[in-house]
C-alpha atoms as a PDB file:
ATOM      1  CA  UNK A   1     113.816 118.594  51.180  1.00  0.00           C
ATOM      2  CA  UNK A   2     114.524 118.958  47.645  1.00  0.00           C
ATOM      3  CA  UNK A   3     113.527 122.841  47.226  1.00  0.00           C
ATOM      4  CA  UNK A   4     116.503 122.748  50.234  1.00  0.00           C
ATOM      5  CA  UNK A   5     118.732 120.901  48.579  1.00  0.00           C
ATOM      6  CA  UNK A   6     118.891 122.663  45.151  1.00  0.00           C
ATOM      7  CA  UNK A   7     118.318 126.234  47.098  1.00  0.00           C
ATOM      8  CA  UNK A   8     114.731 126.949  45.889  1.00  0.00           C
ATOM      9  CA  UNK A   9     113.386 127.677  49.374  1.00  0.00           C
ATOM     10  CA  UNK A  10     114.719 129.770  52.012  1.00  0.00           C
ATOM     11  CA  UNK A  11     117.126 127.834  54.160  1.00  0.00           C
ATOM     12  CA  UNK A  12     115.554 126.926  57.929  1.00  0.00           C
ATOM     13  CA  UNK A  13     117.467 126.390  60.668  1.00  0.00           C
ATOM     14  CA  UNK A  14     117.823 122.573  61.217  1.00  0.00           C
ATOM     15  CA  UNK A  15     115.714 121.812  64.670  1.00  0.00           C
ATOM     16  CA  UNK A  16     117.593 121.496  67.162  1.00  0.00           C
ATOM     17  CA  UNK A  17     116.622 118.771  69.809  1.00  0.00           C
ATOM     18  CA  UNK A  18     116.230 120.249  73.192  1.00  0.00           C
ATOM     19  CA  UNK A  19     116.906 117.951  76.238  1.00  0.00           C
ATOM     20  CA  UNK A  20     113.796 117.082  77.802  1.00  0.00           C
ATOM     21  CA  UNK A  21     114.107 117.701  81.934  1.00  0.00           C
ATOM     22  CA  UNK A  22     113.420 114.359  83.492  1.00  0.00           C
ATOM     23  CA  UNK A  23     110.227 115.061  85.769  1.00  0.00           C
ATOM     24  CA  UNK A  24     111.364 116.208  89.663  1.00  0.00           C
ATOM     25  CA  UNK A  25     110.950 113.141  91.819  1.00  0.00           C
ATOM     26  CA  UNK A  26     108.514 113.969  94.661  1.00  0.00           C
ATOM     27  CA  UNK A  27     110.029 114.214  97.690  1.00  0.00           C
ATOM     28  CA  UNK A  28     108.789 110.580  99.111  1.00  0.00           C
ATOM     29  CA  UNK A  29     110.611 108.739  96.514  1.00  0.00           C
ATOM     30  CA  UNK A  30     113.568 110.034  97.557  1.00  0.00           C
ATOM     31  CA  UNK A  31     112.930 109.866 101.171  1.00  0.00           C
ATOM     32  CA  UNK A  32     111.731 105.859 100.776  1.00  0.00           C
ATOM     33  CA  UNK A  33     114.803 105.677  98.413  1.00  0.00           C
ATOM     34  CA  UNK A  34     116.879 105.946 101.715  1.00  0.00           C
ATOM     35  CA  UNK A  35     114.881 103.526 103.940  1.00  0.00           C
ATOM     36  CA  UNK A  36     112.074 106.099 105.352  1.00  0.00           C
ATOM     37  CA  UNK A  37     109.097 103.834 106.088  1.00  0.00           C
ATOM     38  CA  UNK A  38     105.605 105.009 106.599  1.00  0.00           C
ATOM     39  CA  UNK A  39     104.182 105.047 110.241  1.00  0.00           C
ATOM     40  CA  UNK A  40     100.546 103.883 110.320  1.00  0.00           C
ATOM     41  CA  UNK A  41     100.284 104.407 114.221  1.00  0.00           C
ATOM     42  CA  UNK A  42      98.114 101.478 114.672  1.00  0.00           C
ATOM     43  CA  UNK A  43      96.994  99.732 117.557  1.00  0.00           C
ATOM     44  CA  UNK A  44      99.494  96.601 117.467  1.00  0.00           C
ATOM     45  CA  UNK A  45     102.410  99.330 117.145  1.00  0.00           C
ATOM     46  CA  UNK A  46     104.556  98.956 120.373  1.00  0.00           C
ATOM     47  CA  UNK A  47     106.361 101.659 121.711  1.00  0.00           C
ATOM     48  CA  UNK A  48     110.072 100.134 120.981  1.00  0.00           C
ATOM     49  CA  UNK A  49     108.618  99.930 117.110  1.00  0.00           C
ATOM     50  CA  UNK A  50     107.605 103.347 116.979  1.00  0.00           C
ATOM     51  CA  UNK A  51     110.827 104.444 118.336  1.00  0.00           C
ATOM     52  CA  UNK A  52     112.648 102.646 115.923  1.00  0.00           C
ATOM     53  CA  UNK A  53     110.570 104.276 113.574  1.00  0.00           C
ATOM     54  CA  UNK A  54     111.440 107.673 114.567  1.00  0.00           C
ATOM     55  CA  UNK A  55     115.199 107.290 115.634  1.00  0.00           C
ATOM     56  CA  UNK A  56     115.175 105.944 111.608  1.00  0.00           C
ATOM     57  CA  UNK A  57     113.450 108.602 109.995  1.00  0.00           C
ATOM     58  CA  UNK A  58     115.728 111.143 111.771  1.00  0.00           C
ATOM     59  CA  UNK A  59     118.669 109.473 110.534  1.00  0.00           C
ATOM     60  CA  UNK A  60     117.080 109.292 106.823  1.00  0.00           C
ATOM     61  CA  UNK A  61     116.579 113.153 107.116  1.00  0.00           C
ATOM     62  CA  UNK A  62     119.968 113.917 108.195  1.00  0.00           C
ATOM     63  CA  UNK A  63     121.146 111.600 105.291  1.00  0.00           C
ATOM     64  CA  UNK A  64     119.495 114.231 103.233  1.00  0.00           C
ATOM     65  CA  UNK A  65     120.436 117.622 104.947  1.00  0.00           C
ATOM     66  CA  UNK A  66     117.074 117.802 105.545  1.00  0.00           C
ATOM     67  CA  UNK A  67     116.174 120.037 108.660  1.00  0.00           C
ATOM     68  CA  UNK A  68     112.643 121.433 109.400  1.00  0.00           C
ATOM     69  CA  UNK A  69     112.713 125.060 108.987  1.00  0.00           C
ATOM     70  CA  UNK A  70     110.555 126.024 111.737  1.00  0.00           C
ATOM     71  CA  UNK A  71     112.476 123.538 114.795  1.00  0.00           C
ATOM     72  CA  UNK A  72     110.039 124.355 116.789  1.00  0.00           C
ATOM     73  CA  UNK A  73     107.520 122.562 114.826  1.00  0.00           C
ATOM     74  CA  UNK A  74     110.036 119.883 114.819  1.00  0.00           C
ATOM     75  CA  UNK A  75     110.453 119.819 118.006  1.00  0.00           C
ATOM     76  CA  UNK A  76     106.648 119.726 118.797  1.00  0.00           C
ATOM     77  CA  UNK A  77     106.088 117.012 116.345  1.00  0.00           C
ATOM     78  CA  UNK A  78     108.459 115.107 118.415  1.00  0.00           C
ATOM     79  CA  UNK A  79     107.021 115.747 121.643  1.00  0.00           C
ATOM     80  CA  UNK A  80     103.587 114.594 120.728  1.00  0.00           C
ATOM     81  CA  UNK A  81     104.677 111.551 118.781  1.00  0.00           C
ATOM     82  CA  UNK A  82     106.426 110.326 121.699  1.00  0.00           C
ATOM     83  CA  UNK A  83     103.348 111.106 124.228  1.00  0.00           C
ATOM     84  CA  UNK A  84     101.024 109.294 121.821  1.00  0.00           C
ATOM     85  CA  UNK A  85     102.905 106.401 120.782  1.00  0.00           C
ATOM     86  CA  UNK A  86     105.880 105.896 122.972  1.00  0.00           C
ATOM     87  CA  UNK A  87     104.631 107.197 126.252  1.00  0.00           C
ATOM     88  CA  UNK A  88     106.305 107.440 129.818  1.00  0.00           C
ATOM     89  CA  UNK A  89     106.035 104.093 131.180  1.00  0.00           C
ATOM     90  CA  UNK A  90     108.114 102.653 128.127  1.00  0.00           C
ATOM     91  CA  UNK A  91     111.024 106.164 128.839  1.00  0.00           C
ATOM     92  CA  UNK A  92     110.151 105.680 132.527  1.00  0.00           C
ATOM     93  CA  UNK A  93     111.157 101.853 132.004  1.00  0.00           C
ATOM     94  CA  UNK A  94     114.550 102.634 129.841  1.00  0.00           C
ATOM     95  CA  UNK A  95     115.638 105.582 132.440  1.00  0.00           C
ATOM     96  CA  UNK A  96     115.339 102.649 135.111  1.00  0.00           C
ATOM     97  CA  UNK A  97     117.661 100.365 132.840  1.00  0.00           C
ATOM     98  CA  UNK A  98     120.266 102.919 132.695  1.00  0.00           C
ATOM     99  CA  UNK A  99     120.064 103.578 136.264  1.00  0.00           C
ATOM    100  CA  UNK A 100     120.729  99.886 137.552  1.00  0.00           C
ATOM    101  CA  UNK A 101     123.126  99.468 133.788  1.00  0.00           C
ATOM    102  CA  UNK A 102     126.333  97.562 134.635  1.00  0.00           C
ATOM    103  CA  UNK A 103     129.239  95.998 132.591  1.00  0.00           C
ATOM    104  CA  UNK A 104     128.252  92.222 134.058  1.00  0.00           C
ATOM    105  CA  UNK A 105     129.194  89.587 131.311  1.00  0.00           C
ATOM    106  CA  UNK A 106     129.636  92.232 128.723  1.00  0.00           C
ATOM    107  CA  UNK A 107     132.831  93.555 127.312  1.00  0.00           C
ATOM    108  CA  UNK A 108     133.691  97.389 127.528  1.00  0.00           C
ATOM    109  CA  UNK A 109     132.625  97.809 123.854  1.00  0.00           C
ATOM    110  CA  UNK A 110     129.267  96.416 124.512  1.00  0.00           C
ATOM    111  CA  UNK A 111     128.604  98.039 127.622  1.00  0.00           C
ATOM    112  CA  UNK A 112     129.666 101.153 126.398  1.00  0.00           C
ATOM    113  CA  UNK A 113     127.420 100.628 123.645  1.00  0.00           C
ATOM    114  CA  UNK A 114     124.348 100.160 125.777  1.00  0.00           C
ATOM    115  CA  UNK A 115     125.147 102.942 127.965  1.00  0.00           C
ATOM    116  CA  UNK A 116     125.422 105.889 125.315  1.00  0.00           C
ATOM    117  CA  UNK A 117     122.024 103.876 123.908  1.00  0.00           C
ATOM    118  CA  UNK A 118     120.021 104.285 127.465  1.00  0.00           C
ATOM    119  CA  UNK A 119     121.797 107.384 128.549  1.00  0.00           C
ATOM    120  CA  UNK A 120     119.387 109.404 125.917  1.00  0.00           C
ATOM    121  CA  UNK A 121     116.760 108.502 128.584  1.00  0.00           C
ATOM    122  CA  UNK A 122     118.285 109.820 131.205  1.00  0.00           C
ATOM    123  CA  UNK A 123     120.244 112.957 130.370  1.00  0.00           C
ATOM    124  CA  UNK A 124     118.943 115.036 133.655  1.00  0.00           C
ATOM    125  CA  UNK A 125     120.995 112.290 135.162  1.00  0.00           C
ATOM    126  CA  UNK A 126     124.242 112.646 133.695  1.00  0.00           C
ATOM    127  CA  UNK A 127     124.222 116.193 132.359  1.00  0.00           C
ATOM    128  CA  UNK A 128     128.052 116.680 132.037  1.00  0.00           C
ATOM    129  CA  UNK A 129     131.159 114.527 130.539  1.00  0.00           C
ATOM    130  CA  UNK A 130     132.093 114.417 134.250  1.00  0.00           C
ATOM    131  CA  UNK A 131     128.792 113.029 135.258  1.00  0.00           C
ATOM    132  CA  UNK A 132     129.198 110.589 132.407  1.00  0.00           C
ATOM    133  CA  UNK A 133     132.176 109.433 133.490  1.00  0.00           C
ATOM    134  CA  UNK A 134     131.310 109.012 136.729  1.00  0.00           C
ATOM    135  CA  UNK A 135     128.459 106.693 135.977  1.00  0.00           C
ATOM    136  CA  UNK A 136     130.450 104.613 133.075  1.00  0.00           C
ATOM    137  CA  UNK A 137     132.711 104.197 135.948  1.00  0.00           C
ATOM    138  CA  UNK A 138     130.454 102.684 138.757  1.00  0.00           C
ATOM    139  CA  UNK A 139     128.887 100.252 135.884  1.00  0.00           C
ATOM    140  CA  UNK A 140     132.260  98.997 135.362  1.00  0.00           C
ATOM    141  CA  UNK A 141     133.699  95.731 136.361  1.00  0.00           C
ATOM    142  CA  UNK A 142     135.769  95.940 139.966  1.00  0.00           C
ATOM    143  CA  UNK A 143     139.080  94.735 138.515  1.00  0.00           C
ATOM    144  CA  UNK A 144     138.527  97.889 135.522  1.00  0.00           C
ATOM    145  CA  UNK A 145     137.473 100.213 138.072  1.00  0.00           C
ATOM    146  CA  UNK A 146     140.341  99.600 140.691  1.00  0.00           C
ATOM    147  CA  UNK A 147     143.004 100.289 138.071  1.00  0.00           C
ATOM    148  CA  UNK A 148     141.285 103.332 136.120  1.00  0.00           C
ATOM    149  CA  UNK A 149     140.619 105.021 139.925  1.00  0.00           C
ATOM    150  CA  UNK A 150     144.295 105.800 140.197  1.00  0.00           C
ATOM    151  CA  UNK A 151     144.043 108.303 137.377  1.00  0.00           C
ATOM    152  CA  UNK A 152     140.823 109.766 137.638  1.00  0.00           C
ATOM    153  CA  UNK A 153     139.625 110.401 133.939  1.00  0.00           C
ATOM    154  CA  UNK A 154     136.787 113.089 133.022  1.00  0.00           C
ATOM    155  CA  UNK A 155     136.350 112.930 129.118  1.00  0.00           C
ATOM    156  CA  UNK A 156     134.412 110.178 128.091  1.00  0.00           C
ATOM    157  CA  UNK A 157     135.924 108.911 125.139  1.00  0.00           C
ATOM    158  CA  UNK A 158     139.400 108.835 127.572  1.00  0.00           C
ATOM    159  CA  UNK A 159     137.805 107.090 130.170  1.00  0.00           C
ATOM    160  CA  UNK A 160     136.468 104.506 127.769  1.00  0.00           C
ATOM    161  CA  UNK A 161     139.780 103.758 125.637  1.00  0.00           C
ATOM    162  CA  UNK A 162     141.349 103.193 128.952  1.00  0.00           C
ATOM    163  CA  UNK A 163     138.581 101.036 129.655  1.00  0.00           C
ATOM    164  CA  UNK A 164     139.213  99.197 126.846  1.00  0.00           C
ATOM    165  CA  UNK A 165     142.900  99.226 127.092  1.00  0.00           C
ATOM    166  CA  UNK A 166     142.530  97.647 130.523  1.00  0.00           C
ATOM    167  CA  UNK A 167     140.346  94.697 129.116  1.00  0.00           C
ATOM    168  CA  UNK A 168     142.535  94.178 126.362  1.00  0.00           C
ATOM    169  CA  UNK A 169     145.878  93.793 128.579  1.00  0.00           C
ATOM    170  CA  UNK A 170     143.851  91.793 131.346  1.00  0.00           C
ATOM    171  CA  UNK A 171     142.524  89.023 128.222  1.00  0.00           C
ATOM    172  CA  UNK A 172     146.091  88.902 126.728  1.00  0.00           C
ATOM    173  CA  UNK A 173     147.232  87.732 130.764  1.00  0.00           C
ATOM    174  CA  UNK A 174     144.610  85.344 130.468  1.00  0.00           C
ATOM    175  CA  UNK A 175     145.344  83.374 127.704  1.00  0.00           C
END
């Protein structure tokens, strides 16, 4: 330091410091980081639990852009997870739910809530908006479905403001 100061040795280059890259994160930090769990697929596992598990994960993947390269594989993954661990008795059992689904003591908002929830199940069974419509329709209450006949409705979200419209007007009457 000396020799540098009073020009006796060559002057060096001062070191400059060089940001150190923080390490990458592997890939399952950042997929626990937004709520993926790990599925051990053991026996106690219930099919509801391992379709929570699933329905989860997808949503944690699109959270991250994240889309298998190769759908196919995707799609077969799916396919066999849900013929080893959710199986057709338990889709057999929610395609039945959706088929006998009504409004009965709930309002619009939760019926319509159950029935976009169940209709996943049973999508050979209302394969257009029409079809959808139709069905909302017949799970709705008689005094709902007596007004909305008048003006048949065939988009969904439509059928279901009206729906809720209805409900709303037919509350305010009552109190």
């Amino acid at each position: 330091m000396f020799r540098r100061v009073s020009g006796a040795a060559p002057q060096v280059p001062p070191l400059v410091a060089v940001p150190m890259q923080a390490p990458a994160r592997p890939p399952i930090d950042k997929l626990r980081k937004y709520g993926a769990m790990e599925f051990k697929g053991r026996r106690e596992d219930d099919a509801p639990a391992a379709e929570y598990w699933l329905q989860s994960t997808e949503r944690v993947l699109q959270q991250l852009q994240c889309i298998p390269p190769d759908s196919r594989t995707w799609e077969f993954f799916l396919a066999e997870f849900t013929k080893k661990y959710i199986g057709d008795l338990y889709l057999d059992e929610k395609r039945r739910e959706f088929m006998y689904l009504r409004q009965g003591r709930m309002t619009v908002s939760e019926y319509e809530k159950d029935f976009i929830r169940l209709s996943k199940y049973a999508r050979e069974m209302v394969p257009t908006e029409e079809a959808r419509c139709k069905k909302f329709e017949q799970g709705l209450h008689n005094d709902i479905r007596v007004l909305l006949a008048a003006h048949p409705i065939k988009e969904f979200s439509s059928l279901v403001n009206a729906a809720l419209n209805i409900e709303k007007i037919k509350e305010e009457e009552q109190s």
